[in-house]
Structure formats: structure tokens, C-alpha cells
Protein backbone atom coordinates (compact mmCIF):
# COMPACT_ATOMS: atom_id res chain seq x y z
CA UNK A 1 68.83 179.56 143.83
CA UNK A 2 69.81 182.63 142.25
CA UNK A 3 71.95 182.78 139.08
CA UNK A 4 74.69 185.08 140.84
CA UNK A 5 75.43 182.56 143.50
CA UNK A 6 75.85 179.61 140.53
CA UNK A 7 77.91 181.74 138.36
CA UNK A 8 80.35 182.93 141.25
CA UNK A 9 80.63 179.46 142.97
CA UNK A 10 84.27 179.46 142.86
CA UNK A 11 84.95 178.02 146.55
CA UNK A 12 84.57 175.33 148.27
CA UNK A 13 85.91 171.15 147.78
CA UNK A 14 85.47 169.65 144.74
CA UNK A 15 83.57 166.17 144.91
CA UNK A 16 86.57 163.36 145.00
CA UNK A 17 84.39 161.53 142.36
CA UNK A 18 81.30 162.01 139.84
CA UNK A 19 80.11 160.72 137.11
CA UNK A 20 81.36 163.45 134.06
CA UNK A 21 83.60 166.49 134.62
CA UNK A 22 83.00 169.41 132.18
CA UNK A 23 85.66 171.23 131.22
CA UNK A 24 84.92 174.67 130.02
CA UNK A 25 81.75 176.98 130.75
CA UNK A 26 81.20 178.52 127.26
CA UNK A 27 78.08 177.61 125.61
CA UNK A 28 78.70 174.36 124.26
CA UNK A 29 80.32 172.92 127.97
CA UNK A 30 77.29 174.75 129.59
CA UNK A 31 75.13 173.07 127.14
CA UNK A 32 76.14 169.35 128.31
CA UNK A 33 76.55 170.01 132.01
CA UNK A 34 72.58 171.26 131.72
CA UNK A 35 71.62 167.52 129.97
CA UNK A 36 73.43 165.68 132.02
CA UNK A 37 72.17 167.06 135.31
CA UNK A 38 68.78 167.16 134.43
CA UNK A 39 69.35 163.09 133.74
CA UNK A 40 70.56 162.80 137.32
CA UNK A 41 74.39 162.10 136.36
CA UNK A 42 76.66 163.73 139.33
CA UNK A 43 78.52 166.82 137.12
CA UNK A 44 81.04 168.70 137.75
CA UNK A 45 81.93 172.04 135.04
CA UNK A 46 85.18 173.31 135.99
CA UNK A 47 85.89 177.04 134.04
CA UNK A 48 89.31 178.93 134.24
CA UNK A 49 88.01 182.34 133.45
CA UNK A 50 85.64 184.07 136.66
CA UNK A 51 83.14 184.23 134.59
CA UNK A 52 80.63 182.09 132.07
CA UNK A 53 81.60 182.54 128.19
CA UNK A 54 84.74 184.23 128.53
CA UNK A 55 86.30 183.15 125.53
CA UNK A 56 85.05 182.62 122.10
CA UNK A 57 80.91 182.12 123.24
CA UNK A 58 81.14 186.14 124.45
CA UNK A 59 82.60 187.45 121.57
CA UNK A 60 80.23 185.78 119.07
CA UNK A 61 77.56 187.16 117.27
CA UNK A 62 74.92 184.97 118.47
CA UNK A 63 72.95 184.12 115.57
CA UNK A 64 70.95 181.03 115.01
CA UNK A 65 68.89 180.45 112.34
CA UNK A 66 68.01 176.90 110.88
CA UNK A 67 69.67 176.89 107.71
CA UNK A 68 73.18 175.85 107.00
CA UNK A 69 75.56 174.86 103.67
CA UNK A 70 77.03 172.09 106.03
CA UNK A 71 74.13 169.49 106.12
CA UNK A 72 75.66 168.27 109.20
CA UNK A 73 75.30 171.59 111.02
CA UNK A 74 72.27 171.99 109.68
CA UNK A 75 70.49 168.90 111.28
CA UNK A 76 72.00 170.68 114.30
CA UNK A 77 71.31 174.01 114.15
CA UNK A 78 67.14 173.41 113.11
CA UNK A 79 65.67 171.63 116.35
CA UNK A 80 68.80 173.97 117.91
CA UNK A 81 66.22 177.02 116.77
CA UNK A 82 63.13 175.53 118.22
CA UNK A 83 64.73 174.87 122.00
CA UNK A 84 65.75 178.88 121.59
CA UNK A 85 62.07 179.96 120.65
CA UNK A 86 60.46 177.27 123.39
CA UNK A 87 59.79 179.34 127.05
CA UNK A 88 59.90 176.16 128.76
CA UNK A 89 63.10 175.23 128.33
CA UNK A 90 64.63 177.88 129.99
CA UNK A 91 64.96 179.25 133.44
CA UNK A 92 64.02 182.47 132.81
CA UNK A 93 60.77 181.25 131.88
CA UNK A 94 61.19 183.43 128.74
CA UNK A 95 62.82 182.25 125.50
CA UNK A 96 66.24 184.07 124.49
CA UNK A 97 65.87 184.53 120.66
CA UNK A 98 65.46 187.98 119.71
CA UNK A 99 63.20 186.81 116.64
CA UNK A 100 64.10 189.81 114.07
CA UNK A 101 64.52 187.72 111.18
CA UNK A 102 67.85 185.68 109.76
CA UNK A 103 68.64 186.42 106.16
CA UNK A 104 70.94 184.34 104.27
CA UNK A 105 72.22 185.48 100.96
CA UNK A 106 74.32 183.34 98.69
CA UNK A 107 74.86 183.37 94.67
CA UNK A 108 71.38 183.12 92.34
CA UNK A 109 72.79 179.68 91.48
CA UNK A 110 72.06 178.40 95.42
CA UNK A 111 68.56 179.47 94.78
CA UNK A 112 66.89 175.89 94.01
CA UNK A 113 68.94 174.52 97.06
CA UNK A 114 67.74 177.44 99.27
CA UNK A 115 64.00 176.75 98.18
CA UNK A 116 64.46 173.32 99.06
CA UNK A 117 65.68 174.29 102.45
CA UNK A 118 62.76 176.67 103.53
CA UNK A 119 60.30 173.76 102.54
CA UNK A 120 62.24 171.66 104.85
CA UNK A 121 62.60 173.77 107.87
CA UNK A 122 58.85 175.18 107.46
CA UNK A 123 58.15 171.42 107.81
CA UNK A 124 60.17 170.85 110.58
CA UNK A 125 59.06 173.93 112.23
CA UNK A 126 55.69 175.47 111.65
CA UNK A 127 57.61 178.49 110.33
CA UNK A 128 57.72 180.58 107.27
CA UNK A 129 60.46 180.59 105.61
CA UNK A 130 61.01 181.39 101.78
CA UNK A 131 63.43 182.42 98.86
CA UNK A 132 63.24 185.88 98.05
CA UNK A 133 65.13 186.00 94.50
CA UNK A 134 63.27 189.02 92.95
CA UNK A 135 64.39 192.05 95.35
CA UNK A 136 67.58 194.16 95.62
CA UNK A 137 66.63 193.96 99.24
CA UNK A 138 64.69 192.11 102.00
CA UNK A 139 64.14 192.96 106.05
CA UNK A 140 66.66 195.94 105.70
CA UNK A 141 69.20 193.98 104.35
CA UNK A 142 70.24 195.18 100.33
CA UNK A 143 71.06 191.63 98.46
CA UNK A 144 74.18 193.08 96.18
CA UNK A 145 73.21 190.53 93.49
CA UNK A 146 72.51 188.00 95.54
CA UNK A 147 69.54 185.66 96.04
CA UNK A 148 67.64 184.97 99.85
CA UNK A 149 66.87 182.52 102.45
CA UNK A 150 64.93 184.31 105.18
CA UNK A 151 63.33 182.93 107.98
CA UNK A 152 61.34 185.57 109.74
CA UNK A 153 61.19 183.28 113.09
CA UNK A 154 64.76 183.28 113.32
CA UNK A 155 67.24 185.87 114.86
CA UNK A 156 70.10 186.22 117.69
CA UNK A 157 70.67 185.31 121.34
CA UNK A 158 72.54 186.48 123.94
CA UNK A 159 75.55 183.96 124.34
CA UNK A 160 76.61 184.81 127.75
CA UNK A 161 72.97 185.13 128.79
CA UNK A 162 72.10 181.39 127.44
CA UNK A 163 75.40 180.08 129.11
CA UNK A 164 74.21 181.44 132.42
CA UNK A 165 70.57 179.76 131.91
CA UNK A 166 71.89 176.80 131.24
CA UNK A 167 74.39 176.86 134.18
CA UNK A 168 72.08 177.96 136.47
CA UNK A 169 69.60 174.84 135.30
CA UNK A 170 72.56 172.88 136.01
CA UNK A 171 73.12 173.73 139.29
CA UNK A 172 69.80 173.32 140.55
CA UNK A 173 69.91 169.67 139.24
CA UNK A 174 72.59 169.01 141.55
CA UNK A 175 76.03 169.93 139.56
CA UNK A 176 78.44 171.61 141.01
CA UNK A 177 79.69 174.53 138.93
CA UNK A 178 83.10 175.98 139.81
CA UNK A 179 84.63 179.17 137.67
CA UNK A 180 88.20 180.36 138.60
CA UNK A 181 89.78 176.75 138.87
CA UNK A 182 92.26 175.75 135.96
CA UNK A 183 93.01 172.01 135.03
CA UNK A 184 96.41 171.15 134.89
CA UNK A 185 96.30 167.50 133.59
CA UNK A 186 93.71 164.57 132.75
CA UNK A 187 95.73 161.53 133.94
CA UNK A 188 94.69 158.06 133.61
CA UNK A 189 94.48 156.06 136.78
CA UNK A 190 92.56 152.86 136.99
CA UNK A 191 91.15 152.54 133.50
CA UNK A 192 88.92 155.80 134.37
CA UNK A 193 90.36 160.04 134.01
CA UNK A 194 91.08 161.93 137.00
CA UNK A 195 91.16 165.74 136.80
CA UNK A 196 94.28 167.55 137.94
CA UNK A 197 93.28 171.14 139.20
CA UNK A 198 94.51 173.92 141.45
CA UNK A 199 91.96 173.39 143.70
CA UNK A 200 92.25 169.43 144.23
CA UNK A 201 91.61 166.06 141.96
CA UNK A 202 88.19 164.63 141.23
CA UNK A 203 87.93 161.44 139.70
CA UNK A 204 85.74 160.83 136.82
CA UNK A 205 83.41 158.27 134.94
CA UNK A 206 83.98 160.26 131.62
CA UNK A 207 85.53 164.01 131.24
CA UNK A 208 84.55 166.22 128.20
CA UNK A 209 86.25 168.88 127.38
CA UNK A 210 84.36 171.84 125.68
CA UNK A 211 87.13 174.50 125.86
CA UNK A 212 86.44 175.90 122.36
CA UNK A 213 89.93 177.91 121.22
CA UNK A 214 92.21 176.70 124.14
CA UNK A 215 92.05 173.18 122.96
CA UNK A 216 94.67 174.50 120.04
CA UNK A 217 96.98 174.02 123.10
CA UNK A 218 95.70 171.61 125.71
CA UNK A 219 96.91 170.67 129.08
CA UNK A 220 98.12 166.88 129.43
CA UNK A 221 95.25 164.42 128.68
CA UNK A 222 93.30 166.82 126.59
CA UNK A 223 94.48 166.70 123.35
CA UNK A 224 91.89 165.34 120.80
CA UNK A 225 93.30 162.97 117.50
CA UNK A 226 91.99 165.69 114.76
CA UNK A 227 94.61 168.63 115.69
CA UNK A 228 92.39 172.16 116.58
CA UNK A 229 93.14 175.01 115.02
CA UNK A 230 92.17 178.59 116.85
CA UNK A 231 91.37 181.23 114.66
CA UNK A 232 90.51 184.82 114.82
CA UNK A 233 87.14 186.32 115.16
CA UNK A 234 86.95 190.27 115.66
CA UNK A 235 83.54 192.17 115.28
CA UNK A 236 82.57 195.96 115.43
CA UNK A 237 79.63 197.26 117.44
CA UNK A 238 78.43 200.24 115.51
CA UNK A 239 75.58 203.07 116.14
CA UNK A 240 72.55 203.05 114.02
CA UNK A 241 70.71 206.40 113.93
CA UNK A 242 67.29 206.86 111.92
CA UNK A 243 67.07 207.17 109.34
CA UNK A 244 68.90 203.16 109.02
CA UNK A 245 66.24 200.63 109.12
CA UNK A 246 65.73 198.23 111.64
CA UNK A 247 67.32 195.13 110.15
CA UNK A 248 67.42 191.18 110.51
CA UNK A 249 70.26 189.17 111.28
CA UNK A 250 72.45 188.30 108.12
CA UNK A 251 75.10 186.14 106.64
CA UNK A 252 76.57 186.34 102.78
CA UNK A 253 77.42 182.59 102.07
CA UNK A 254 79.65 184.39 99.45
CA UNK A 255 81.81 186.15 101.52
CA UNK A 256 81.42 185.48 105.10
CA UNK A 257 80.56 189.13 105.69
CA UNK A 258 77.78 189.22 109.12
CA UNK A 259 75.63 191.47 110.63
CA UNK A 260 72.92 191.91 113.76
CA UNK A 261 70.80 194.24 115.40
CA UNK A 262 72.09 194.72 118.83
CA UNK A 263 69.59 196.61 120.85
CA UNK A 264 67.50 199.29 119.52
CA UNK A 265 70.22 201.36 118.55
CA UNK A 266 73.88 199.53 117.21
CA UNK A 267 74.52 197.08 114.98
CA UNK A 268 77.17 194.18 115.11
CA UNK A 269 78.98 193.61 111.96
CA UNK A 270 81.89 191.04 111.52
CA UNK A 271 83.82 189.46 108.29
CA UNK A 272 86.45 186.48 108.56
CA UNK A 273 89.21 187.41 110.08
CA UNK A 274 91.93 184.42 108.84
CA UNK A 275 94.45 184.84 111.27
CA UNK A 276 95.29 181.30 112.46
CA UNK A 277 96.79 180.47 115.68
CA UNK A 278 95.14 184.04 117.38
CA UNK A 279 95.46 183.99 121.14
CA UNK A 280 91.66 184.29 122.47
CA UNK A 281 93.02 187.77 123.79
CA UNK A 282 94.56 189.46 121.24
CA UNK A 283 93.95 193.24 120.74
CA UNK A 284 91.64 194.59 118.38
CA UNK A 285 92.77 195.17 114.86
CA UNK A 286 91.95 198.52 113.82
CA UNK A 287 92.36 197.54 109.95
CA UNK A 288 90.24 194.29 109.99
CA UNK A 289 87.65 196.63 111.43
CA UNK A 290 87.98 199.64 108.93
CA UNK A 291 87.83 197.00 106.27
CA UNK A 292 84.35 195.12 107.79
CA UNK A 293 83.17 198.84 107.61
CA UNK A 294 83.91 199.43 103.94
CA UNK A 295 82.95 195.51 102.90
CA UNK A 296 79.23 195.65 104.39
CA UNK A 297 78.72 199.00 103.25
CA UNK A 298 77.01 196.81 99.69
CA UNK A 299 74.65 195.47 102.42
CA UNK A 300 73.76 197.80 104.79
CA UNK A 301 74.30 201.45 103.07
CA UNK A 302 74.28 203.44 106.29
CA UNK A 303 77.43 201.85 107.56
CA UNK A 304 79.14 204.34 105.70
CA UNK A 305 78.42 207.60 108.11
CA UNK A 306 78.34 205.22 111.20
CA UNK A 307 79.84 206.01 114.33
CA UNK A 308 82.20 202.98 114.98
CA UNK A 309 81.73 202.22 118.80
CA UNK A 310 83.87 199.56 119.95
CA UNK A 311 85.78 196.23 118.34
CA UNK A 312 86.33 193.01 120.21
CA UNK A 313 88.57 190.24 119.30
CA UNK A 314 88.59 186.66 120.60
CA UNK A 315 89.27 183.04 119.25
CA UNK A 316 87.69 180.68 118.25
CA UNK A 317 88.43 176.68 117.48
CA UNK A 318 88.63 174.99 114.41
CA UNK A 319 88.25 170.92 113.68
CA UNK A 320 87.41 168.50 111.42
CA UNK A 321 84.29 167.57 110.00
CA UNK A 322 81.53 165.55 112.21
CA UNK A 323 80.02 163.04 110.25
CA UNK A 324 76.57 162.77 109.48
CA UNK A 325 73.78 161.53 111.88
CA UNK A 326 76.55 160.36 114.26
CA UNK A 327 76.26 161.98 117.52
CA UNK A 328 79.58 160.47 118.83
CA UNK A 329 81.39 161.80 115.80
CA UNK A 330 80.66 165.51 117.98
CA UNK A 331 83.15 164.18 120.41
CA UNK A 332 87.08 163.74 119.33
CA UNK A 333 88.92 160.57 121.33
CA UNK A 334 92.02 161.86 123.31
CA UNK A 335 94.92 159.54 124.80
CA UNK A 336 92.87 159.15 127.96
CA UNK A 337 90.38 156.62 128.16
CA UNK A 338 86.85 157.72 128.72
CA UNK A 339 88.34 161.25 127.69
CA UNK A 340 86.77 163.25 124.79
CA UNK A 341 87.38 166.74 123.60
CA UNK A 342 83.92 168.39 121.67
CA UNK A 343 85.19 169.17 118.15
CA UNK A 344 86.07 172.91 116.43
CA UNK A 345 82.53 174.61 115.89
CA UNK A 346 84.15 176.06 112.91
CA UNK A 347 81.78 179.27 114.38
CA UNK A 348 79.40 177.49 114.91
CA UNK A 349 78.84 176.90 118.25
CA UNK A 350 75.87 179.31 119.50
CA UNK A 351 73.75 178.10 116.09
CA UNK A 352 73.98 174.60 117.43
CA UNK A 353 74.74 174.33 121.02
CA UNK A 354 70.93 173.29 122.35
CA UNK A 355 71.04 169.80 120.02
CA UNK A 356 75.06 169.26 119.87
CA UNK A 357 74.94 169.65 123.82
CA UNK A 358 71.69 166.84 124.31
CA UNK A 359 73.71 164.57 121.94
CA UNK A 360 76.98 165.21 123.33
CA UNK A 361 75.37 164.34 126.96
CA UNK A 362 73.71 161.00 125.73
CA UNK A 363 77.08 160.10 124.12
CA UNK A 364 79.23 161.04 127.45
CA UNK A 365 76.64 159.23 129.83
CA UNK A 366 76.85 156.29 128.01
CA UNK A 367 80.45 156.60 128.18
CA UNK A 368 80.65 157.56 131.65
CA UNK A 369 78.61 154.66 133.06
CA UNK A 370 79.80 151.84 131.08
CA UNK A 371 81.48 149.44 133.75
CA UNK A 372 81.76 152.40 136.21
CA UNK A 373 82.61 150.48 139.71
């Protein structure tokens, strides 16, 4: 079956009933639908926009690496890198991860704790990562004072391009994958959710809702008990002419400031953009972008004579904490029974979606087929 016909399957009846309804086709939602299918659970992924990763999952950067400051995301994000290096786990038959390097700078003080964290990883991993502390710059990337985590087998990935994998895996399990349809409510009826759409109701074992920034402002039924927050993100695609370096990916714990190679020729850059309650389509904002310009300029010298080439804006969602080593704690508890909304990545999401999806899928099949008539 070929991806195009999976992605565009916006016709046809809905199944009255299935086991778990997916709501949202970003990376996260994609994520699930592609465990639970390949368990045999009857799926159904029901997306608003036309297309896969419409929202927040196509306007992020993409990076994964394994480390993390939030141990939680962490224990997430590090077998999250090994399903993105792995061929066999994806359609394609070729892994996704652009493997140019991940670099992540943070204060000399962090340098013990980053040491600690490359042992860990390399353990986990087979991989070779290490503290530089000793250079004023490593894999293109100038440290401004800083000290290094960099793990050479790390990198970026297409968002859209893993959403589409996964959906497409999905959909040859059996799921039914339907973009274009909005959901109107989650209702209880009968102790189990049924699924109010446009294009008819399906009736559910379980419904999780992945919807990243739109969960700020849910339909009926979808609202989770820890309130999301949307937030902007905005990032800069600029051109890199020789003589700039080829760099890694990169992240300064200190500031937030990001960066990745994008092709052989432009370079992504971002910086927080704290703008809280953004709509996911907001225009551009030529400052923010000026000012990412200027601010990564310490890191990546070149910026300063570099064409600017385009800016996109989007949203994404911000939740609580997860707790630790609690895969159920990745799922917030809405008024619905046997309803769950995935919590705020916090920008996270592409970093951890391979592992948060698997344990998101054992949680919601559990769920979903507990004293299911």
C-alpha cells in the first residue's frame, strides 16, 4: 500500500466501533496508532488538518539526541534514539536520523553531570559519547564559555517524514487512518467514549488524544485534569555558504538558543519564543527572528552575513511533569471514562515520540480492553 493513499484516506465510513480512537496525527498520535496496530488492537487516528504533522510536529526542529536535564525525558528520549538509528523499524527500510552529531552545551559547572551522562548512554547504546570541556569549539559549533555533551551518533529527523512512516505502518496493520475529519465531542455513553465527528460516531474501548497545542482548548470530553498551556515556537531557515562549516545539531541548556543542519546548504536556528496562549497559526514574527539571528551569532559566527530564507511559526503544548518510570503518568485522565489526553511535550515531542508512543499504547490497550463487552 502506498504511503499517498494512507495519508489522503479522508473518505469513506468510519468503523461504528474499535478498540482505541487516536485523536491527532502529529508524531506522538502517529506514534501510538503504529503500536497499537502492530498488537492487533482495531485503531482508528482521526486528524483535522489534510495532512500528517500539521501543527506543532512540522514546525519542529527535529532533533533527538539521548541526553536530557529532565531525567524523565531522558529515560525517554535514549531507547527513543536507538528505534531512529534501527532500519528495521521503519517502512522505508532506511532509518530517518540524519546522524551529524548533537551537541549540548550547558555551564562548566554541569560538566561532572554531563560526564556521567555520556558513560550512561555509551552503555546503553554502543555509542561514543563524551564531554568536551577543553575547546572554544566542537563539530562546528563555538562553545561561548560553555562546556559539551556530544554524541556523534546523534542528529535530526524529519518530523513529517517519521509521522508518515509510522502512519503508513499503521495502516497496513489494519487501522484506519482518516485526515480532514474534526471531532466535535467525546461523550460518555455506556461506561465506554464515543467519538462525535463530522463524518459520523465511532464508539470506543479507550480514546487518546495526542493533539499537541489544540488541547489548550479542547472540544467536549477532551480536556485533561493538569490545564495545557500552548506556547509559541518560531524558527528561521537560513543559507549557509562555504566558507561556514558543516555543523551538528545543538542546544545551549543556558539559554534555549537551537540550531540544525538542514540539507547541504541552510541551517535551522530557533530560541524560545515565550508567548503563551499562541494560536498554532500565528504569523511569523519578524523581531523574534532578527533577534535568534543576533543571539546565535556567539555560536555559529557566520550567521551574521546569512541570507535569512524563511521563518515559520506554530504552537506547541505545555503540561505538567510525568513522573518517573510511570508510563501511565504520559497519559492525563479527562472527565470521560476510558478517556486520556497525552501530556504537554514541553518540546519535546520528536526527541521522545518512538518510547512515549510504545508506552502510551501498552497503557491505552490495557485500558481499552479492560471489561470491553
Amino acid at each position: 500500500m502506498s504511503p499517498d493513499r494512507i495519508l489522503s484516506s479522508g473518505g469513506g465510513e468510519l468503523p461504528a466501533r474499535v478498540d482505541v480512537v487516536v485523536v491527532g496525527a502529529g508524531i506522538t498520535g502517529a506514534s501510538v496508532a503504529h503500536q497499537l496496530a502492530r498488537r492487533g488492537v482495531s485503531v482508528v487516528v482521526l486528524e483535522q488538518a489534510r495532512r500528517p504533522g500539521a501543527g506543532a510536529t512540522g514546525a519542529s526542529g527535529g532533533m533527538v539526541r539521548a541526553y536530557d536535564q529532565d531525567p524523565v525525558v531522558a529515560e525517554l528520549a535514549l531507547p527513543s534514539l536507538a528505534v531512529y538509528r534501527d532500519p528495521a523499524c521503519w517502512a522505508s527500510g532506511r532509518a530517518p536520523l540524519h546522524a551529524v552529531g548533537a551537541v549540548s552545551v550547558a555551564d562548566p559547572g554541569q560538566a561532572l553531570a554531563l560526564g556521567e551522562a555520556a558513560v550512561r548512554i555509551n552503555g546503553a547504546l554502543g555509542t561514543s559519547a563524551r564531554l568536551v570541556a577543553d575547546r572554544a569549539e566542537v563539530c562546528g559549533i563555538r562553545l561561548a564559555g560553555g562546556v559539551a555533551l556530544v554524541e556523534p551518533e546523534a542528529g535530526w529527523v524529519a518530523p513529517t517524514e517519521v509521522t508518515g512512516d509510522w502512519l503508513l505502518q499503521a495502516g497496513a496493520d489494519g487501522a484506519v487512518v482518516r485526515h480532514g475529519v474534526r471531532v466535535h465531542e467525546v461523550a460518555a455513553r455506556g461506561g465506554r467514549p464515543v467519538v462525535v465527528t463530522d463524518a459520523g460516531e465511532v464508539s470506543a474501548g479507550a480514546v487518546v488524544a495526542a493533539v499537541g497545542p489544540w488541547a489548550a482548548d479542547p472540544v467536549p470530553g477532551l480536556r485533561s485534569v493538569t490545564p495545557v498551556r500552548s506556547r509559541s515556537i518560531q524558527v528561521t531557515i537560513v543559507e549557509r555558504r562555504p566558507p561556514a562549516p558543516h555543523h551538528a545539531t545543538f542546544v545551549d541548556l543556558r539559554t534555549g538558543l537551537y540550531a540544525k543542519p538542514v540539507g547541504a546548504d541552510r541551517t535551522l536556528i530557533g530560541m524560545p519564543h515565550l508567548v503563551w496562549g499562541s494560536p498554532v497559526d500565528a504569523e511569523p514574527d519578524p523581531v523574534h527572528a532578527r533577534a535568534t539571528v543576533s543571539a546565535l551569532t556567539a555560536h555559529l559566527p557566520w550567521l551574521a552575513t546569512a541570507a535569512q530564507l524563511t521563518a515559520v511559526r506554530a504552537a506547541d503544548a505545555y503540561g505538567g511533569p510525568a513522573a518517573h518510570g510511570r508510563a501511565a503518568a504520559l497519559l492525563e485522565p479527562t472527565g470521560v471514562p476510558h478517556t486520556w489526553s497525552v501530556r504537554g511535550w514541553n518540546g519535546g515531542g520528536v526527541k521522545t515520540a518512538p518510547e512515549a508512543g510504545r508506552r502510551i499504547a501498552d497503557a491505552c490497550l490495557a485500558d481499552a480492553l479492560t471489561e470491553l463487552a
